[in-house]
C-alpha atoms as a PDB file:
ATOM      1  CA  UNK A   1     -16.215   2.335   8.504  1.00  0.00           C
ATOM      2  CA  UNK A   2     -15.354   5.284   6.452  1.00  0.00           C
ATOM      3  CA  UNK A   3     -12.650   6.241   4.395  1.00  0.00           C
ATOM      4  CA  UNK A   4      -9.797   8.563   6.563  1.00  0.00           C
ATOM      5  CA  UNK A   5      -7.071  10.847   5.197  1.00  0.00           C
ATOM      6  CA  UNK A   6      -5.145   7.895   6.989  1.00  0.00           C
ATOM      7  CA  UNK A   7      -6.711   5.083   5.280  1.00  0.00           C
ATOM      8  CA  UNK A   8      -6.382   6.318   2.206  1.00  0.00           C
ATOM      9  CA  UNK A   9      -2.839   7.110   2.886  1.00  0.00           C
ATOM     10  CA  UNK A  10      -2.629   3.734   3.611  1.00  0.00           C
ATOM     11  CA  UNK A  11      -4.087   1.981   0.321  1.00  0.00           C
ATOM     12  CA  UNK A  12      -2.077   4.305  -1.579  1.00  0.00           C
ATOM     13  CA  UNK A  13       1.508   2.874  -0.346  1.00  0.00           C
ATOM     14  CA  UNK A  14      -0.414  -0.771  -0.881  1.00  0.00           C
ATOM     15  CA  UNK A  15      -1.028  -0.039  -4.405  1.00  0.00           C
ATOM     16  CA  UNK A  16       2.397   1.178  -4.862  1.00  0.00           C
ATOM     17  CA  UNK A  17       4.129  -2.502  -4.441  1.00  0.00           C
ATOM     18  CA  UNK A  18       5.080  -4.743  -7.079  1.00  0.00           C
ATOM     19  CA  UNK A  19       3.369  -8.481  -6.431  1.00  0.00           C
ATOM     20  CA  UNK A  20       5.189  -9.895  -9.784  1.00  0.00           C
ATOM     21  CA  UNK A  21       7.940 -10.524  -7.315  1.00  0.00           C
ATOM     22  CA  UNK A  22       7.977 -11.028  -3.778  1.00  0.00           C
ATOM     23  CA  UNK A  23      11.754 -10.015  -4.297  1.00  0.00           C
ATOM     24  CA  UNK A  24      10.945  -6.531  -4.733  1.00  0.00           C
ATOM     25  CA  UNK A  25       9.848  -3.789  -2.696  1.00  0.00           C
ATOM     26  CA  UNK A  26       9.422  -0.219  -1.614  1.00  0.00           C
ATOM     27  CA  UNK A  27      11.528   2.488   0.623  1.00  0.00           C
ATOM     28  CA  UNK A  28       9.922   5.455   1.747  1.00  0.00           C
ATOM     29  CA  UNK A  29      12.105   7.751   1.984  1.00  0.00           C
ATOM     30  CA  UNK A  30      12.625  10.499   4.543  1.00  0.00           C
ATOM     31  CA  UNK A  31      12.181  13.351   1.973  1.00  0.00           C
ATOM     32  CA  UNK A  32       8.953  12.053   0.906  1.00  0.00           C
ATOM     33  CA  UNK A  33       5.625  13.484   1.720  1.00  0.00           C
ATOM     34  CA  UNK A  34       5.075  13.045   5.215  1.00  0.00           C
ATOM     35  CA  UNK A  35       0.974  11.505   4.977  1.00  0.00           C
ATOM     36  CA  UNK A  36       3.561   8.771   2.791  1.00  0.00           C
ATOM     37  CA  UNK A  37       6.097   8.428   5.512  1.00  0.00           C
ATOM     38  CA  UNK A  38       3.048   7.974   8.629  1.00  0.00           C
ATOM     39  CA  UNK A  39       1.058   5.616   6.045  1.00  0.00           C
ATOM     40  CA  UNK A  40       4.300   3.494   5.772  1.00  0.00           C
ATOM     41  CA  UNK A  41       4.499   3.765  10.226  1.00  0.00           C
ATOM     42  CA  UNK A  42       1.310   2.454  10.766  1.00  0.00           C
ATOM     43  CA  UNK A  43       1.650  -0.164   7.877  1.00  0.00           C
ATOM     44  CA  UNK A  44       4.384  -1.786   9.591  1.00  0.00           C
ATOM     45  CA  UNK A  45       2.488  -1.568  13.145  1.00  0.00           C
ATOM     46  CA  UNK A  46      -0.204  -3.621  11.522  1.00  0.00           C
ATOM     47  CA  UNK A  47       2.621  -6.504  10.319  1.00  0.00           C
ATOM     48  CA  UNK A  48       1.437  -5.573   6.301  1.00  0.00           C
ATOM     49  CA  UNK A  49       4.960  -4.268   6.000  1.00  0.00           C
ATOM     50  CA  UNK A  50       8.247  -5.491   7.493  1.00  0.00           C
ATOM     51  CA  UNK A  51      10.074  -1.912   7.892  1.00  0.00           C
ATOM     52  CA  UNK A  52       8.646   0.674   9.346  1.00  0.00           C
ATOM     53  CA  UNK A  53      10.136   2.768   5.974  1.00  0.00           C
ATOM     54  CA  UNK A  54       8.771   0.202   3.637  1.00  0.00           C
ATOM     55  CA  UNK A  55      10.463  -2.616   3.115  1.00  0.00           C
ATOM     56  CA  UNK A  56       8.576  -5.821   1.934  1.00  0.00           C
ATOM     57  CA  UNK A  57       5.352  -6.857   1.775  1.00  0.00           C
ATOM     58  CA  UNK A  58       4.361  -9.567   5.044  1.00  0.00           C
ATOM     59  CA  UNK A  59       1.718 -12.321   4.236  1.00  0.00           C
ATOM     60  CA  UNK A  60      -0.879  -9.972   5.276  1.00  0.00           C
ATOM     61  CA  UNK A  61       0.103  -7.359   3.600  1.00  0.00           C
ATOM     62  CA  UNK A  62       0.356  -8.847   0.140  1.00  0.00           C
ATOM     63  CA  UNK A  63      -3.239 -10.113   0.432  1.00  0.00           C
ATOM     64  CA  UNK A  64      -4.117  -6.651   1.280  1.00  0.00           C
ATOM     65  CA  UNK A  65      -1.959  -4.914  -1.862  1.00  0.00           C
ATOM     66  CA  UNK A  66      -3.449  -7.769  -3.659  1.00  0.00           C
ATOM     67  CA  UNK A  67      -7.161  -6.772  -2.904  1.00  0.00           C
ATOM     68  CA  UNK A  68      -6.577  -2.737  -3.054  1.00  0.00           C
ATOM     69  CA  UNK A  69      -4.811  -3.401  -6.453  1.00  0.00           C
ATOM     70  CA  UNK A  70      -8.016  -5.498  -7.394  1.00  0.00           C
ATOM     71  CA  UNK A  71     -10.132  -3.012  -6.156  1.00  0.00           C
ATOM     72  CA  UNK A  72      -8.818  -0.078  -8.461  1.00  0.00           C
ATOM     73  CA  UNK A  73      -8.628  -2.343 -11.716  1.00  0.00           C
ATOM     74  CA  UNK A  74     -12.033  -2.989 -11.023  1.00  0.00           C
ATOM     75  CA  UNK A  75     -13.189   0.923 -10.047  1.00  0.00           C
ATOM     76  CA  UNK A  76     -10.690   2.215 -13.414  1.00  0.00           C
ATOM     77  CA  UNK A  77     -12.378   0.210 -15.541  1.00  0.00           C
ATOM     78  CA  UNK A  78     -13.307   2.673 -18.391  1.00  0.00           C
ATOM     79  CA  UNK A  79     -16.981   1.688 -19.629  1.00  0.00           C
ATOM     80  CA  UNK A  80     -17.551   1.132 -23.165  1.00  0.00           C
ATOM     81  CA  UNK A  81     -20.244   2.698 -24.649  1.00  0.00           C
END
């Protein structure tokens, strides 16, 4: 597997929730950049999001913002010399 435009689009918008609060979440709006607005499509067509504009996090979806949002703590990480 290799890393797409598309995937990347992808783990971007999953970064970009909140998961302090399952009571909060995104809207991608219609002026924003359209790799944003597709990410956000296929996102919902794989049940991670519950709108196809955003919306709220699903089940699966929160485990996966939960593991990209691991992920990039762990990569950011500035190393101490």
């Amino acid at each position: 597997m290799s890393f797409t435009p598309e995937l990347v689009a992808e783990l971007e918008i999953l970064a970009l929730f909140p998961l302090d609060s399952s009571q909060e979440g995104l809207k991608i709006h219609q002026t924003a950049a359209p790799k944003a607005i597709a990410a956000a499509r296929r996102l919902y067509e794989k049940d991670l999001i519950d709108q196809p504009d955003g919306g709220y996090l699903t089940s699966l979806g929160r485990d996966a913002a939960q593991n990209v949002q691991t992920v990039l703590t762990i990569l950011n990480v500035e190393e101490t010399a």
